[in-house]
PDB file of N, CA and C in Angstrom:
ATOM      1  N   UNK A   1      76.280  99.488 138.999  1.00  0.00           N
ATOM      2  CA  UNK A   1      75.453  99.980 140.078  1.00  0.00           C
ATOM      3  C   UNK A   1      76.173 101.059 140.875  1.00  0.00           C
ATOM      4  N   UNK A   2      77.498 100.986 141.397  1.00  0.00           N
ATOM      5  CA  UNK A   2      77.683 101.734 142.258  1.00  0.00           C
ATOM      6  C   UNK A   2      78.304 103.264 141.183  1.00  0.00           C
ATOM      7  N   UNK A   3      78.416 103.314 139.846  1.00  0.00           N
ATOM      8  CA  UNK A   3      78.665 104.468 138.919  1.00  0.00           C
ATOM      9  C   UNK A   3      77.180 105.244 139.221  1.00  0.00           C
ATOM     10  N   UNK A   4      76.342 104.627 139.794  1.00  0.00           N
ATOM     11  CA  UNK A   4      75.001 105.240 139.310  1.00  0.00           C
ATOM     12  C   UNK A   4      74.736 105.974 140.937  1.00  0.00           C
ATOM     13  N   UNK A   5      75.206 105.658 142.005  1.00  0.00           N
ATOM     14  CA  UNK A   5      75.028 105.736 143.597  1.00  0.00           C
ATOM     15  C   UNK A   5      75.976 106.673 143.636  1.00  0.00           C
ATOM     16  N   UNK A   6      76.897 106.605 143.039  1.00  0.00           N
ATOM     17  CA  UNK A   6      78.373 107.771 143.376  1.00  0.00           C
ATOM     18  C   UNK A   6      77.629 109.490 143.463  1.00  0.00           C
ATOM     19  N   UNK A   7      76.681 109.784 142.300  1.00  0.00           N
ATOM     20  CA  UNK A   7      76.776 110.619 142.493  1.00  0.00           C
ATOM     21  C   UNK A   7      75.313 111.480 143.614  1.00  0.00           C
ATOM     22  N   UNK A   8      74.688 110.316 143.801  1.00  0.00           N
ATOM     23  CA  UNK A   8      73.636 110.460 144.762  1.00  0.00           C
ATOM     24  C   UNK A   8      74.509 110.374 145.926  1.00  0.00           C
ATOM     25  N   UNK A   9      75.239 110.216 146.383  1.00  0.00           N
ATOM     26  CA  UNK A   9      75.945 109.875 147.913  1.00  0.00           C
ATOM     27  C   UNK A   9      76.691 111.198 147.979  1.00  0.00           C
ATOM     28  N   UNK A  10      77.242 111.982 147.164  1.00  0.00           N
ATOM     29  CA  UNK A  10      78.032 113.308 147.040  1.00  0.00           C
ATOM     30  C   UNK A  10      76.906 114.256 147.284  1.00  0.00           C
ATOM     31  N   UNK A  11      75.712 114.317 146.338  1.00  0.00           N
ATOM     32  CA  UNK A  11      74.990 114.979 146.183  1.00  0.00           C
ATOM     33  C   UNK A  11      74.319 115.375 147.427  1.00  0.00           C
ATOM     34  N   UNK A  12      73.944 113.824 148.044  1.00  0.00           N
ATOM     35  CA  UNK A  12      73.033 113.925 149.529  1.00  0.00           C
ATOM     36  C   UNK A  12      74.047 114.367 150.482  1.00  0.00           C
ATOM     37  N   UNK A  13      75.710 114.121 150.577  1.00  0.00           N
ATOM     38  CA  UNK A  13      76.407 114.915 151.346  1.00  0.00           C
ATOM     39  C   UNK A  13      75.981 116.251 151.402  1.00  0.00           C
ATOM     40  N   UNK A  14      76.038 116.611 150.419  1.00  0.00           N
ATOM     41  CA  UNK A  14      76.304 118.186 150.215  1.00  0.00           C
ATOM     42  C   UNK A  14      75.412 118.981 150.360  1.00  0.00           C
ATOM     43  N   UNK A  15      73.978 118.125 150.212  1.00  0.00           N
ATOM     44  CA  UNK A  15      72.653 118.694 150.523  1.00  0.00           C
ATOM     45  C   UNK A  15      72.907 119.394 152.291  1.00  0.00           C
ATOM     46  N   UNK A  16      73.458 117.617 152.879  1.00  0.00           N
ATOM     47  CA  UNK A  16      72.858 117.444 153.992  1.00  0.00           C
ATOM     48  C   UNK A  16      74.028 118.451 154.897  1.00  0.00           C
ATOM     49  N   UNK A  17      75.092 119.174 154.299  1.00  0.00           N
ATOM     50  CA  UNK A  17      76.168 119.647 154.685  1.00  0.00           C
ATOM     51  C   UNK A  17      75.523 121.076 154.989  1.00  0.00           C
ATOM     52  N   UNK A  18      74.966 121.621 153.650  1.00  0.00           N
ATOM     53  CA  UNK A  18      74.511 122.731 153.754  1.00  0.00           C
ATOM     54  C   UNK A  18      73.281 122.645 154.541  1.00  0.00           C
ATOM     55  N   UNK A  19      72.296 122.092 155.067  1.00  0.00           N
ATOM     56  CA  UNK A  19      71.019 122.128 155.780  1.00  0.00           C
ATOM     57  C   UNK A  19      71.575 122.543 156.940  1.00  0.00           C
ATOM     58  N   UNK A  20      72.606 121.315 157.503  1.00  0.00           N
ATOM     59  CA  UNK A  20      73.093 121.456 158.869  1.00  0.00           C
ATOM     60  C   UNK A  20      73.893 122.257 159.069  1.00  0.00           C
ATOM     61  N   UNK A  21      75.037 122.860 158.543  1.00  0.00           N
ATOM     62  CA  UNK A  21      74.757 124.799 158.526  1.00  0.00           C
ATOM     63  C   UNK A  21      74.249 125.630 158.644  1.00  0.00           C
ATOM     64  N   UNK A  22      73.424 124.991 157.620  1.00  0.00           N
ATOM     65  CA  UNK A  22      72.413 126.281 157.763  1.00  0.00           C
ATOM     66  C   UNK A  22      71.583 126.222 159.213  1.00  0.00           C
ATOM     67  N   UNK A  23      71.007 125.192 159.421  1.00  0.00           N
ATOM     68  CA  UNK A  23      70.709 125.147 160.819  1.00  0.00           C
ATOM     69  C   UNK A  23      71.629 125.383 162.158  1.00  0.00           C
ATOM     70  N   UNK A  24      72.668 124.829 162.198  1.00  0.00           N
ATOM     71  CA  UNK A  24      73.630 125.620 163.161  1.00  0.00           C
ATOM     72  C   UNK A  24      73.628 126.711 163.009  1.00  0.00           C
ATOM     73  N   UNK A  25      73.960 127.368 162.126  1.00  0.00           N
ATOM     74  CA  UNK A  25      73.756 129.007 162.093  1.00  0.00           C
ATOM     75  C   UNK A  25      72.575 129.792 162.854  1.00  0.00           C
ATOM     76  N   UNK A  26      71.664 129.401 162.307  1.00  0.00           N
ATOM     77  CA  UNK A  26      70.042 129.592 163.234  1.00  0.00           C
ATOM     78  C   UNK A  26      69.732 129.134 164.682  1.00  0.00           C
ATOM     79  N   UNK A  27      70.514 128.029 164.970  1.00  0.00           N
ATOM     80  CA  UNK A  27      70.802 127.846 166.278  1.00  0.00           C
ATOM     81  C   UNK A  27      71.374 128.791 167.221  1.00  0.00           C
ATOM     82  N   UNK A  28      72.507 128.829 166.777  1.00  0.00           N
ATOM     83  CA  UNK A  28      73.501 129.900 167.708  1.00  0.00           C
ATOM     84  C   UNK A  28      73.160 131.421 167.071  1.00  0.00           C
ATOM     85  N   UNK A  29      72.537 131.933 166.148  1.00  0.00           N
ATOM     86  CA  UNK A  29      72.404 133.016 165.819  1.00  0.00           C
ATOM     87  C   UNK A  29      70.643 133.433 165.748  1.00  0.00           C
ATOM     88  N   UNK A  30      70.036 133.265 166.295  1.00  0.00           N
ATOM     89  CA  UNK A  30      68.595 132.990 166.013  1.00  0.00           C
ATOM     90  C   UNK A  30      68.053 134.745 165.840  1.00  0.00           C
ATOM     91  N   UNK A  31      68.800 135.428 165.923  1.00  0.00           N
ATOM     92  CA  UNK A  31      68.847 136.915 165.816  1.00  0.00           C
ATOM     93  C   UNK A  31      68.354 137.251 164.589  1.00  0.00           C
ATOM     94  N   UNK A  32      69.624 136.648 164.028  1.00  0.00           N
ATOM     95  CA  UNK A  32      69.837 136.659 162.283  1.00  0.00           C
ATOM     96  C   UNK A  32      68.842 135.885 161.382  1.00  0.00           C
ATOM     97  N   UNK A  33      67.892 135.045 162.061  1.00  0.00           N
ATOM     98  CA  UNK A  33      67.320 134.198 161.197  1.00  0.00           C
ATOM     99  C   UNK A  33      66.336 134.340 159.760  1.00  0.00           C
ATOM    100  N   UNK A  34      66.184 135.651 159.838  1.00  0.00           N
ATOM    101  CA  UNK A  34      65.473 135.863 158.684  1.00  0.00           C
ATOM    102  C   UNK A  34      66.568 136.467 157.641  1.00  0.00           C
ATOM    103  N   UNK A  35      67.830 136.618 157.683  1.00  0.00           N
ATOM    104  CA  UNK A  35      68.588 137.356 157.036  1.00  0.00           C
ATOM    105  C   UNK A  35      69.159 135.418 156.325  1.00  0.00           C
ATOM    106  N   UNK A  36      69.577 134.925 157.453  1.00  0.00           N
ATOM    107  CA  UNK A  36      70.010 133.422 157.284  1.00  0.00           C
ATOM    108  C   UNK A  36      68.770 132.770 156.056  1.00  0.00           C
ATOM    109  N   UNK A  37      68.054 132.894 156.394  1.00  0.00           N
ATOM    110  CA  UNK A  37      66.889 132.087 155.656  1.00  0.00           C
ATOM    111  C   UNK A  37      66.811 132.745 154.157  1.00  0.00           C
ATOM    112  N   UNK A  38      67.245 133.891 154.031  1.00  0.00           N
ATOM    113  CA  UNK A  38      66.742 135.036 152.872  1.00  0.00           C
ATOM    114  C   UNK A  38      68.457 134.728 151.825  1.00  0.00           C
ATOM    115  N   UNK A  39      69.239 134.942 152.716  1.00  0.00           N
ATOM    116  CA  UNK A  39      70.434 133.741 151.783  1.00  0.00           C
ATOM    117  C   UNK A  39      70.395 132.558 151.435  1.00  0.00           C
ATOM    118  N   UNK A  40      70.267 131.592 152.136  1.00  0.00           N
ATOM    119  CA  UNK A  40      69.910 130.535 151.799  1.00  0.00           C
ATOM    120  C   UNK A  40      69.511 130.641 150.635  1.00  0.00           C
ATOM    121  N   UNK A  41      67.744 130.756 150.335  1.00  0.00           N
ATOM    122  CA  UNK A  41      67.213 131.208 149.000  1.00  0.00           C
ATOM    123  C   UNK A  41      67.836 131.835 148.033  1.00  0.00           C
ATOM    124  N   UNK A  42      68.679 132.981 148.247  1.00  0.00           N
ATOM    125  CA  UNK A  42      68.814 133.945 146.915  1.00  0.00           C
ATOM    126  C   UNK A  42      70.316 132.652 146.770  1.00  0.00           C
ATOM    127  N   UNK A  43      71.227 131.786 147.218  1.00  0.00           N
ATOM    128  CA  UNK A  43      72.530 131.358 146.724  1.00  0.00           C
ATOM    129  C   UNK A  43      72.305 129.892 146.429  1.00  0.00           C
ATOM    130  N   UNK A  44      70.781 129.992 147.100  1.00  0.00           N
ATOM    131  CA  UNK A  44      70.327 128.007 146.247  1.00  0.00           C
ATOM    132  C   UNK A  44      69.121 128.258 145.584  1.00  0.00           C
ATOM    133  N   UNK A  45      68.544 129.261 144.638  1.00  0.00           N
ATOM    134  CA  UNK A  45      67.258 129.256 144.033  1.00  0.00           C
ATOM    135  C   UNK A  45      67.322 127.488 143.007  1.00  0.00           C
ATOM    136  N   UNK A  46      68.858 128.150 141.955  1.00  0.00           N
ATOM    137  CA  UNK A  46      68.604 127.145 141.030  1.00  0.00           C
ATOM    138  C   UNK A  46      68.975 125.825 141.551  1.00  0.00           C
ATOM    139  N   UNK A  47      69.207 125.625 142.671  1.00  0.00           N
ATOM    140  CA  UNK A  47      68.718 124.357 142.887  1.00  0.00           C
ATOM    141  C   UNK A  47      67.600 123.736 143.455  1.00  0.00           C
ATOM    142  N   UNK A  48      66.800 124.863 144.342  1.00  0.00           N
ATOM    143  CA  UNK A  48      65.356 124.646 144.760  1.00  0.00           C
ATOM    144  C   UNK A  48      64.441 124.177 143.505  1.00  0.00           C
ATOM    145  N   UNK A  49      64.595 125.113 142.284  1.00  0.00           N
ATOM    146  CA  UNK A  49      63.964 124.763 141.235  1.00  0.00           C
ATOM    147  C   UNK A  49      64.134 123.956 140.022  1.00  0.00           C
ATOM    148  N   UNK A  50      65.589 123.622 140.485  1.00  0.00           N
ATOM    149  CA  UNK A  50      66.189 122.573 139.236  1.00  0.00           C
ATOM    150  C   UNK A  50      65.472 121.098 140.353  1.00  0.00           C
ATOM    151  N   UNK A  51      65.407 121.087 141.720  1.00  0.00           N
ATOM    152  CA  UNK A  51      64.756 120.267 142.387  1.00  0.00           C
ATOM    153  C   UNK A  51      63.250 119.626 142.293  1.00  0.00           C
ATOM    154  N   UNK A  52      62.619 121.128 142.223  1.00  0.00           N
ATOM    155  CA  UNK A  52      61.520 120.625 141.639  1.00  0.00           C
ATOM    156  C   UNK A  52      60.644 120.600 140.258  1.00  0.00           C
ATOM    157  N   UNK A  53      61.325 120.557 139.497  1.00  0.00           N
ATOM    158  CA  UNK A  53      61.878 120.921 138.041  1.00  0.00           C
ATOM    159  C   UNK A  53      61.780 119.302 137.725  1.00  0.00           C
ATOM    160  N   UNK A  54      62.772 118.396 138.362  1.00  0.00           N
ATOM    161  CA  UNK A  54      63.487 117.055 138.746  1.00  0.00           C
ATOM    162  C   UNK A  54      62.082 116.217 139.174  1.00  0.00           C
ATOM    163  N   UNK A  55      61.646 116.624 140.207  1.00  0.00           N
ATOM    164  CA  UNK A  55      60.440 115.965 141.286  1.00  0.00           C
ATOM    165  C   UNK A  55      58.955 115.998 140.259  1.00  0.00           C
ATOM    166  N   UNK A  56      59.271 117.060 139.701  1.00  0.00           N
ATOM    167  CA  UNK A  56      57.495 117.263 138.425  1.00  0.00           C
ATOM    168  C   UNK A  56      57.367 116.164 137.764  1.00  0.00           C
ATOM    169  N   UNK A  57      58.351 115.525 136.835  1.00  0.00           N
ATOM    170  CA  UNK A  57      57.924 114.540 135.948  1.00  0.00           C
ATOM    171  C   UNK A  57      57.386 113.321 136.803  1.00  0.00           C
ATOM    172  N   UNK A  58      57.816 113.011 137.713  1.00  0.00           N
ATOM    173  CA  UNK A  58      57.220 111.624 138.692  1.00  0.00           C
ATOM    174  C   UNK A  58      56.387 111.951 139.478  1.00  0.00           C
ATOM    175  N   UNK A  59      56.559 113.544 140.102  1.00  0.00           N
ATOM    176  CA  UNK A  59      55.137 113.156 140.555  1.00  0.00           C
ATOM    177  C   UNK A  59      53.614 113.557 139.305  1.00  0.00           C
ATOM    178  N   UNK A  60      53.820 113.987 138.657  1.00  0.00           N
ATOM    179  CA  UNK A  60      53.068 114.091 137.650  1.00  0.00           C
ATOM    180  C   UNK A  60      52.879 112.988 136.479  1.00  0.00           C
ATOM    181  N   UNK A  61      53.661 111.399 136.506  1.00  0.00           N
ATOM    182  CA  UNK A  61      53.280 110.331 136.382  1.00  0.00           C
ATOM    183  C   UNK A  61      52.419 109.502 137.563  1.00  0.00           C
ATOM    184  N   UNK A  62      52.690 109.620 138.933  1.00  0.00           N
ATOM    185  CA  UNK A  62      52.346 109.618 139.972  1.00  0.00           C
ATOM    186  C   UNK A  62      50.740 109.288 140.052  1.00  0.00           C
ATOM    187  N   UNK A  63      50.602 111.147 139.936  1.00  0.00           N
ATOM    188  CA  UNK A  63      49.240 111.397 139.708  1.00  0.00           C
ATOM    189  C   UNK A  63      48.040 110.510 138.970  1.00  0.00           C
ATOM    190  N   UNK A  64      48.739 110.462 137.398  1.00  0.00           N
ATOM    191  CA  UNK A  64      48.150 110.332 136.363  1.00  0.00           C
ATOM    192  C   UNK A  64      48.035 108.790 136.638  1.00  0.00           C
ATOM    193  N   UNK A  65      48.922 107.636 136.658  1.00  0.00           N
ATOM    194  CA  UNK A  65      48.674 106.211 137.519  1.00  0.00           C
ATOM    195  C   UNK A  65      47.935 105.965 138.395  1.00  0.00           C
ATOM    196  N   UNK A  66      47.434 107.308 139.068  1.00  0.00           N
ATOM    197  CA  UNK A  66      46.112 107.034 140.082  1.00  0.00           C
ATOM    198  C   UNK A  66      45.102 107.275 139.519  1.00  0.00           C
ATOM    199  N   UNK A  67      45.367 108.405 138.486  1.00  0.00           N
ATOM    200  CA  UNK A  67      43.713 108.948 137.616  1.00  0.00           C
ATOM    201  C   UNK A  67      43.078 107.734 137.017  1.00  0.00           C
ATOM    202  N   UNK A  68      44.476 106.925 136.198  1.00  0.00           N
ATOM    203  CA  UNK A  68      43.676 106.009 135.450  1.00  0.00           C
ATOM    204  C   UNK A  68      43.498 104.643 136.293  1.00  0.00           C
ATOM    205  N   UNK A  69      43.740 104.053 137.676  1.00  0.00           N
ATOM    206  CA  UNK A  69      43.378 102.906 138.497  1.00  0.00           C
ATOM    207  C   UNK A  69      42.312 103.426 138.804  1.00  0.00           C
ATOM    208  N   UNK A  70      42.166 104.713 138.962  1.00  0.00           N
ATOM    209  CA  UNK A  70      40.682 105.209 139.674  1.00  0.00           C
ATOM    210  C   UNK A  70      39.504 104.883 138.479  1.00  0.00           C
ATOM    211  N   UNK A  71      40.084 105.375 137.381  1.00  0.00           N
ATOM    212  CA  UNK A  71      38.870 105.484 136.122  1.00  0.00           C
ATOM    213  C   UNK A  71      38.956 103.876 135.708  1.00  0.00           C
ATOM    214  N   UNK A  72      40.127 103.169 135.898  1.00  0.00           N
ATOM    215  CA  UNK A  72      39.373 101.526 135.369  1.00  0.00           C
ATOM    216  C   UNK A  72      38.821 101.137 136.592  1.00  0.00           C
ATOM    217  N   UNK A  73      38.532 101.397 137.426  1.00  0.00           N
ATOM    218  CA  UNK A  73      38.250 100.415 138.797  1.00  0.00           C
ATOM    219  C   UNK A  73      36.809 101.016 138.696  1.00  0.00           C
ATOM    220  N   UNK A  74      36.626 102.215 138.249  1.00  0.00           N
ATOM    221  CA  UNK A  74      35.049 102.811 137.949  1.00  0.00           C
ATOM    222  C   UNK A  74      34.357 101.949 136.894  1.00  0.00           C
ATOM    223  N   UNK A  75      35.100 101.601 135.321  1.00  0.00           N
ATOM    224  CA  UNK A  75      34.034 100.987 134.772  1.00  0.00           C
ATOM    225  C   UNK A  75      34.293  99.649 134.918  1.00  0.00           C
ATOM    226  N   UNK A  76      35.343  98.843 135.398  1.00  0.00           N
ATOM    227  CA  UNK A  76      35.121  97.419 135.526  1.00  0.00           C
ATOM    228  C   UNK A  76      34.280  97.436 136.914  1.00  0.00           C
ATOM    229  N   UNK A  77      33.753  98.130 137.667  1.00  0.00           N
ATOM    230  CA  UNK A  77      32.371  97.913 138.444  1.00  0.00           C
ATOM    231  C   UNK A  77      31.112  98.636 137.689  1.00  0.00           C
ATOM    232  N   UNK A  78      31.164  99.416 136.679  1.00  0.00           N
ATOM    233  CA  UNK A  78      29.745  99.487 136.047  1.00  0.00           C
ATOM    234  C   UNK A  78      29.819  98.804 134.679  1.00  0.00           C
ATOM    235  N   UNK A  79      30.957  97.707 134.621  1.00  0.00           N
ATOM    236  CA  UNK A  79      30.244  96.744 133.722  1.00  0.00           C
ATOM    237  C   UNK A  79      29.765  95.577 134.438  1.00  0.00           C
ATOM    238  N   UNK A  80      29.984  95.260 135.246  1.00  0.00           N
ATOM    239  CA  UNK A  80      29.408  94.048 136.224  1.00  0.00           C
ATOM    240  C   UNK A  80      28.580  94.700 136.998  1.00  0.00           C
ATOM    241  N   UNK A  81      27.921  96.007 136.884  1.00  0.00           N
ATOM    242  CA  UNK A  81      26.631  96.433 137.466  1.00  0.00           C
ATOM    243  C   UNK A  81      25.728  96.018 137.520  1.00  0.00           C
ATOM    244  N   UNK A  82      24.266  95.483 137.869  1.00  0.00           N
ATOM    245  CA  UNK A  82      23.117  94.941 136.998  1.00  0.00           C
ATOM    246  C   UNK A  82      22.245  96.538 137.504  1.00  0.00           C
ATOM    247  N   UNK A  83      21.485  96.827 136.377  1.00  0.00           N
ATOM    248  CA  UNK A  83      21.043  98.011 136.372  1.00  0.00           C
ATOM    249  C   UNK A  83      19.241  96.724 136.718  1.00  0.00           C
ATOM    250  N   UNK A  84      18.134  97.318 137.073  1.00  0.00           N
ATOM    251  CA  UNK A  84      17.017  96.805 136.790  1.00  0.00           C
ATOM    252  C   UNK A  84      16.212  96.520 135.703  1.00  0.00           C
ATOM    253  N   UNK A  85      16.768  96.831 134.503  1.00  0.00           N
ATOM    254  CA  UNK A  85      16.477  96.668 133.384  1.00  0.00           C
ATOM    255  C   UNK A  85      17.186  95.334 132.962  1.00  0.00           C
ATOM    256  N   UNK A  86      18.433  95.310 132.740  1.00  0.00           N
ATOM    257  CA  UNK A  86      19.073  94.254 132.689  1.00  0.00           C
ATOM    258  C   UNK A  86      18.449  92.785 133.398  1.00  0.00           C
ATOM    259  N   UNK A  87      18.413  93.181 134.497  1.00  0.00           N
ATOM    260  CA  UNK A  87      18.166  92.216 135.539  1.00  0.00           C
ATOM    261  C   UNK A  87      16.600  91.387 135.220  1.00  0.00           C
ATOM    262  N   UNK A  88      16.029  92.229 134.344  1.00  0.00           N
ATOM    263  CA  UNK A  88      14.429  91.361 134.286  1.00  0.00           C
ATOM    264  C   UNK A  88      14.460  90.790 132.724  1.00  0.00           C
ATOM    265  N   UNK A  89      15.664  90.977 131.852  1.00  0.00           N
ATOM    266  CA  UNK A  89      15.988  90.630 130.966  1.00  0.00           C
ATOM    267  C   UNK A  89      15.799  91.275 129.704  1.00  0.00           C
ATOM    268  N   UNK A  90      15.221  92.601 130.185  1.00  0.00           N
ATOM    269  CA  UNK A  90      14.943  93.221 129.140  1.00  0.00           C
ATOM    270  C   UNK A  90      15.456  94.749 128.697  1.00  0.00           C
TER     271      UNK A  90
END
C-alpha cells in the first residue's frame, strides 16, 4: 500500500508547490498576471494534458455507467408497465 501512495504524496507536493507560487507570484505581482498565467501554460502544457489525457478514461467510464443505469432503469419500468391492452387481457 504505501509503494502505491509514495508517489501520489510527491506528486500532490509538487502540484501543490507550484500552484502556490504561482499564486504568490500573482499576489505580490498582480501587474504581471497575464505574463504569469501565459508561463505557467507554455512550461506545464504536457502536464495539463497528460492530466487530462489521465482523467478521460474514468470519466468516460463514468459517463457510460450512468448511460447504461439510465437505459436499464427505463426498460425494467416498461416491462412492468401495463399498457391497456394488456390490462383487459388481450
Amino acid at each position: 500500500m504505501e509503494e502505491r501512495l509514495a508517489p501520489w504524496v510527491i506528486g500532490g507536493a509538487l502540484v501543490t508547490c507550484k500552484l502556490v507560487t504561482t499564486a504568490l507570484i500573482l499576489l505580490y505581482a498582480p501587474m504581471s498576471a497575464r505574463a504569469i498565467i501565459w508561463l505557467f501554460l507554455l512550461l506545464h502544457w504536457p502536464f495539463i494534458v497528460g492530466g487530462i489525457i489521465l482523467a478521460a478514461a474514468p470519466l468516460a467510464f463514468w459517463i457510460r455507467l450512468l448511460r447504461v443505469r439510465g437505459k436499464r432503469a427505463r426498460l425494467q419500468a416498461e416491462e412492468w408497465e401495463l399498457t391497456a391492452a394488456t390490462a383487459r387481457g388481450g
